[in-house]
Protein backbone atom coordinates (compact mmCIF):
# COMPACT_ATOMS: atom_id res chain seq x y z
CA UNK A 1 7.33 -9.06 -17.36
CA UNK A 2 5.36 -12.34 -16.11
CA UNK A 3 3.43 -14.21 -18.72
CA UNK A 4 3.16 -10.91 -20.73
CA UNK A 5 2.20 -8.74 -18.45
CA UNK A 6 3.98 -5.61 -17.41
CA UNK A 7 4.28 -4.69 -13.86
CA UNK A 8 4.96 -1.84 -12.71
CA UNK A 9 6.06 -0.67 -9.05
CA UNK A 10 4.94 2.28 -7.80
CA UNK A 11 6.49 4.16 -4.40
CA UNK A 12 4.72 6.64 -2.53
CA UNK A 13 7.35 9.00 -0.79
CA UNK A 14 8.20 11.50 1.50
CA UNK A 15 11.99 11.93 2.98
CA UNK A 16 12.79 8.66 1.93
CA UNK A 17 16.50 9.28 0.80
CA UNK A 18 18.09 7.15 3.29
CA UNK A 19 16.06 3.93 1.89
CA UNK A 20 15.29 4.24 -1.03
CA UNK A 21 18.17 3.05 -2.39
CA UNK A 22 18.09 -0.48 -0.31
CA UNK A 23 14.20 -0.73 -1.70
CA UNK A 24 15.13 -0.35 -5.28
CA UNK A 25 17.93 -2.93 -5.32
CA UNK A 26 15.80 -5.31 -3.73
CA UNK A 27 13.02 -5.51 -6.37
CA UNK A 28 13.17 -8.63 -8.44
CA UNK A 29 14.34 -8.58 -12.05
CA UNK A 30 10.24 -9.33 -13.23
CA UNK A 31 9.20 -5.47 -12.28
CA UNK A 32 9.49 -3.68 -16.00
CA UNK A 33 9.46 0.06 -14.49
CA UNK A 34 9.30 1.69 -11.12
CA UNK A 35 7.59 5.09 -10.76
CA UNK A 36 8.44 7.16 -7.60
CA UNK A 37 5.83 10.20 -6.69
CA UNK A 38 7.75 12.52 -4.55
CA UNK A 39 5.11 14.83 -1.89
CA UNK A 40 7.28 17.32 -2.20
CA UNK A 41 10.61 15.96 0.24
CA UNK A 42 13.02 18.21 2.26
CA UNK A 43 15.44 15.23 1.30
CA UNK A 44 17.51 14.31 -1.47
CA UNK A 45 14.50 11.90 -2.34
CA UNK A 46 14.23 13.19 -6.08
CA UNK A 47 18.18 12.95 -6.68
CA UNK A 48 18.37 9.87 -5.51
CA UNK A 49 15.59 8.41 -7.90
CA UNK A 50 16.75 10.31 -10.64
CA UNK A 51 20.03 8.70 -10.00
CA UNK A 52 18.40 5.51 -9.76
CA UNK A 53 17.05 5.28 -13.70
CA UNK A 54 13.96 5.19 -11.81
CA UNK A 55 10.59 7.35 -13.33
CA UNK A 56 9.81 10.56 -10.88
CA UNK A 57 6.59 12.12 -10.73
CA UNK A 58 6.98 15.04 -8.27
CA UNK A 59 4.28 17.23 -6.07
CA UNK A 60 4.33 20.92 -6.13
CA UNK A 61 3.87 21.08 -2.58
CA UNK A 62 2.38 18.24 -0.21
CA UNK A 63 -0.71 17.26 -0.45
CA UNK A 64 -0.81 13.63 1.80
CA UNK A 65 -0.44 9.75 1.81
CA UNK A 66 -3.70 9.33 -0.23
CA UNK A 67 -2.91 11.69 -2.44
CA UNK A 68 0.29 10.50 -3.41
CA UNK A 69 -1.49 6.89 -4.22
CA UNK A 70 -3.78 8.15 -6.20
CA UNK A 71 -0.87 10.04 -8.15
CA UNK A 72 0.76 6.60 -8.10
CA UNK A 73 -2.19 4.51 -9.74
CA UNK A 74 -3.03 6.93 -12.12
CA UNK A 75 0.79 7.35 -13.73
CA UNK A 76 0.96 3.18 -13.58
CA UNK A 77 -2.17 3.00 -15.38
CA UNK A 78 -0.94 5.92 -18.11
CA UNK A 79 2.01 4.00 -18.51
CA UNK A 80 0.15 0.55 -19.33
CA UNK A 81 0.99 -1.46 -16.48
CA UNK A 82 -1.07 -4.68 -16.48
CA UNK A 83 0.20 -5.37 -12.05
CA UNK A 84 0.73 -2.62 -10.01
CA UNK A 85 2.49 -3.04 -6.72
CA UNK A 86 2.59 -0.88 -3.98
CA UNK A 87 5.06 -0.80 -1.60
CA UNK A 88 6.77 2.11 0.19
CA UNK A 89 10.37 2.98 -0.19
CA UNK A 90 11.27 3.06 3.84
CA UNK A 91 12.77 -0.59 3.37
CA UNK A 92 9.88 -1.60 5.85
CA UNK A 93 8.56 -4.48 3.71
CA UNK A 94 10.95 -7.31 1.56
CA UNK A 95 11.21 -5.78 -2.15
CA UNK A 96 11.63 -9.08 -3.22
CA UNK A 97 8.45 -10.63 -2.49
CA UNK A 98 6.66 -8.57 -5.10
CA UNK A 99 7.74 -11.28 -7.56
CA UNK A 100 5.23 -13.47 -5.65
CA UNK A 101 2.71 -10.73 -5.18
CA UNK A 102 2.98 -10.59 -8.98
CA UNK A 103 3.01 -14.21 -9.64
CA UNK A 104 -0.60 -14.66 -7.29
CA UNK A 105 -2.14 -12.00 -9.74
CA UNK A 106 -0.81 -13.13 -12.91
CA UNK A 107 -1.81 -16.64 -12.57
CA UNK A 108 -5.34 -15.51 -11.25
CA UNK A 109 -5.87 -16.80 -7.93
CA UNK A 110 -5.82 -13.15 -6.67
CA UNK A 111 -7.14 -9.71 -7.86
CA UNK A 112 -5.80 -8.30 -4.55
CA UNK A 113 -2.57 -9.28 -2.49
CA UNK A 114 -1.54 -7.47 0.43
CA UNK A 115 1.33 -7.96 2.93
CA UNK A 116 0.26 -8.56 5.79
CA UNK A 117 3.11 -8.26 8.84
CA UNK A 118 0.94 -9.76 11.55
CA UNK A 119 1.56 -13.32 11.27
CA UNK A 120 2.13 -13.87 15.20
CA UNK A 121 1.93 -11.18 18.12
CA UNK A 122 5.68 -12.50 18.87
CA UNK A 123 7.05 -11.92 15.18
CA UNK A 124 5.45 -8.56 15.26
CA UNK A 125 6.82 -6.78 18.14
CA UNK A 126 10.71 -8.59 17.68
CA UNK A 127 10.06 -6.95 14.51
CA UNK A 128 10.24 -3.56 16.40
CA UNK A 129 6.65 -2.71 15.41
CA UNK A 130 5.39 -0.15 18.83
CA UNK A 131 3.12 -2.09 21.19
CA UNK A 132 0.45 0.26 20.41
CA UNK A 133 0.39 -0.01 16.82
CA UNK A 134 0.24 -3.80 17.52
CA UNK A 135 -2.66 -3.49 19.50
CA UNK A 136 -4.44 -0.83 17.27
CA UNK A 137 -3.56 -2.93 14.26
CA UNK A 138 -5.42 -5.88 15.37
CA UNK A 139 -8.27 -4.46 16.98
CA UNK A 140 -9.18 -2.44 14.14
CA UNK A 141 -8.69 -4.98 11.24
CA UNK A 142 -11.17 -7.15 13.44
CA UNK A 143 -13.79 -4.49 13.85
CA UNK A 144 -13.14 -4.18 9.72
CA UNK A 145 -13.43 -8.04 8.93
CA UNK A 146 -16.86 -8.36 11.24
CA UNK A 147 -17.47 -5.28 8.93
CA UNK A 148 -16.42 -6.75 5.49
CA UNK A 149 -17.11 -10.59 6.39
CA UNK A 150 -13.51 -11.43 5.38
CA UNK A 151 -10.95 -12.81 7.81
CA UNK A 152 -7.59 -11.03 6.65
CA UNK A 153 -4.60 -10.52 9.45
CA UNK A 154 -4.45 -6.92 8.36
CA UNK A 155 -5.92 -4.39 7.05
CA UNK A 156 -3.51 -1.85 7.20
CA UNK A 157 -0.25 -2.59 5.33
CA UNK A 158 1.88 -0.53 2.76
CA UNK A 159 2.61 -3.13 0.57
CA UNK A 160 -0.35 -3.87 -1.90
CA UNK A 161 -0.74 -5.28 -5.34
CA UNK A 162 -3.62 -4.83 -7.61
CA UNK A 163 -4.81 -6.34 -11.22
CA UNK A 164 -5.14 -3.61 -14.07
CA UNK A 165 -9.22 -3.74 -13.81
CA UNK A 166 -9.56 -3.51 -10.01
CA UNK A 167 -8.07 0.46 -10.37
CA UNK A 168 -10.20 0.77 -13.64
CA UNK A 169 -13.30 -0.37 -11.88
CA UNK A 170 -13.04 1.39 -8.06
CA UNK A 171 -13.46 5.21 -7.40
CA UNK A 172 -10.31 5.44 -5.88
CA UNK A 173 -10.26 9.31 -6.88
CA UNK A 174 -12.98 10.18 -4.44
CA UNK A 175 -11.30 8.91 -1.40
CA UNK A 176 -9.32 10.79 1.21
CA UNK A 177 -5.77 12.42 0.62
CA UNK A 178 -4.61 11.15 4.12
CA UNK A 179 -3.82 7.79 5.32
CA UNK A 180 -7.49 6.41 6.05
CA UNK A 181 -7.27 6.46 1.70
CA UNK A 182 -6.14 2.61 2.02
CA UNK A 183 -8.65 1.56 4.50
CA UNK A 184 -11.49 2.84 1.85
CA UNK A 185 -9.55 1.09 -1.31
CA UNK A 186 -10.37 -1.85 0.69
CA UNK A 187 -14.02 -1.55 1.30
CA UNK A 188 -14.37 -0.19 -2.43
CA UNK A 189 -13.01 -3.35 -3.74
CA UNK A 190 -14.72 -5.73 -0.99
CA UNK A 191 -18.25 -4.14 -2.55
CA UNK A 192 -16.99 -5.04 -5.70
CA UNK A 193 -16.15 -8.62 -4.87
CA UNK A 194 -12.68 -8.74 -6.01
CA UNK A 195 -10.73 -11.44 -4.62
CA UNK A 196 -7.94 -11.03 -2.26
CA UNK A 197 -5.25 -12.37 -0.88
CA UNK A 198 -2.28 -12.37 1.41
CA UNK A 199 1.18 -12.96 2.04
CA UNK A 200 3.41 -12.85 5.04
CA UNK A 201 6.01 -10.17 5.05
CA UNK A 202 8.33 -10.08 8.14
CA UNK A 203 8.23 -6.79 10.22
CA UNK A 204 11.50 -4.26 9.71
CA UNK A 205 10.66 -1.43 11.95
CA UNK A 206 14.20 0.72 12.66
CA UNK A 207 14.88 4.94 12.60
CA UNK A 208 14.71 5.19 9.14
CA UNK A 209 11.02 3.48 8.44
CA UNK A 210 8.77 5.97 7.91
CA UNK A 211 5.64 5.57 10.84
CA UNK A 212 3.43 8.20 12.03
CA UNK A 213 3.49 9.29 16.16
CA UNK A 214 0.72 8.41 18.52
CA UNK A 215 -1.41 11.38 17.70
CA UNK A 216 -1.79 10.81 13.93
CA UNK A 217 -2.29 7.16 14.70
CA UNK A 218 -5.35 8.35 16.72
CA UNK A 219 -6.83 10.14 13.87
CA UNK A 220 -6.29 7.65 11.41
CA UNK A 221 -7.71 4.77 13.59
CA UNK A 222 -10.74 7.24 14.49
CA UNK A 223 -11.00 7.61 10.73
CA UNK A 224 -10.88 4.00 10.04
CA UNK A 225 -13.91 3.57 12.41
CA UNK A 226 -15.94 6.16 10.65
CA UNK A 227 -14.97 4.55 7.11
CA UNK A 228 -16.08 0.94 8.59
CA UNK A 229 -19.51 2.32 10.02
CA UNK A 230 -20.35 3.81 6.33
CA UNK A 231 -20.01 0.77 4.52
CA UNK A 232 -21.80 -1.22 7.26
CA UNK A 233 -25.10 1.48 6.97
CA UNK A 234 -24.32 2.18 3.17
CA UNK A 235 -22.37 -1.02 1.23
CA UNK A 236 -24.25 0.41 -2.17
CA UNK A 237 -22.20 4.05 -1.41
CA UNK A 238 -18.74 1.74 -1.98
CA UNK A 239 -19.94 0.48 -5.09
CA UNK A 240 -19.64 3.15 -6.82
């Protein structure tokens, strides 16, 4: 709880048994619940979050990265949460910096933080992050600022934090099942003026971080494209 207001964390997985563990004990003593949504794992994902104390929400069969948000957002919002913080359970991103992602939205500087990982080309790829995804990375979160007009070092991260009224107020429902689903959360709350902000999270890239292969990365940066072209020709579209 921070200043009265419940946070809850919310973990989008798929085969995450083999971090999920390490995520969870690294969360700060502030976050009041943690709800896991399981796309239906091969793993032991569900035992070990059961195991855990944590709440499971679980997929019938697997329906995609978006859709597994969107399950997310909706359970935090059932359950009262006043912060919600995304982050996914492949020990990628520092669990305990959501005390700070909390803290920014609490205190109202922020209705928005994201992680962002790219804090220097260096830091990035000692990290372990792929060359390509580097490069990809940073060309399309330029081609999405000149978009947007905002100046953020990514767009792209999997560690997010929102206020209670910025999921009340964007159509996050209508938005894709796959991956592109956090580029459009963006634009939705750009057109509604929310304010974000950012903070650095160092890069963890090993064998067990979830990341998709070249050819997925393709489609979701061809995606991405297509998603920054529609709100450049139709901003009042993301409004809504």
């Amino acid at each position: 709880m921070y200043k009265g207001q419940k946070i809850v964390v919310v973990l989008p997985a798929y085969n995450a048994a083999k971090t999920l563990a390490l995520t969870v004990h690294g969360l700060p003593s502030e976050v009041d619940e943690i709800i896991l949504v399981d796309d239906h794992s091969q793993d032991e994902t569900i035992a070990i979050a059961t195991e855990l104390g944590l709440t499971v929400l679980r997929h019938a069969e697997t329906k995609g990265y978006g859709a597994n948000q969107k399950t997310c957002y909706q359970a935090a919002l059932d359950h009262e949460a006043d912060i919600i913080v995304m982050i996914h359970p492949d020990y990628q991103y520092d669990p305990y910096l959501v005390k700070y992602f909390a803290a920014f939205l609490g205190d109202d500087y922020f209705d928005v933080m994201l992680g962002t990982r790219i804090r220097s080309r260096r830091e990035a790829l000692a990290g372990g992050m792929p060359s390509y995804k580097y490069l990809a990375n940073r060309f399309l979160s330029i081609i999405e600022n000149m978009v947007s007009g905002l100046n953020l070092s990514e767009w792209h991260t999997g560690m997010r934090a929102y206020k209670r009224e910025v999921l009340l107020n964007i159509n996050w429902l209508k938005n894709s099942d796959d991956f592109v689903f956090d580029s459009q959360v963006l634009f939705q709350i750009v057109a509604k003026h929310y304010r974000l902000g950012e903070i650095p999270v160092p890069v963890k890239y090993f064998p067990e971080a979830s990341s998709i292969n070249f050819r997925r990365s393709l489609k979701y940066g061809l995606a991405t494209l297509g998603v920054a072209a529609s709100y450049l020709f139709n901003k009042s579209r993301w409004r809504g």
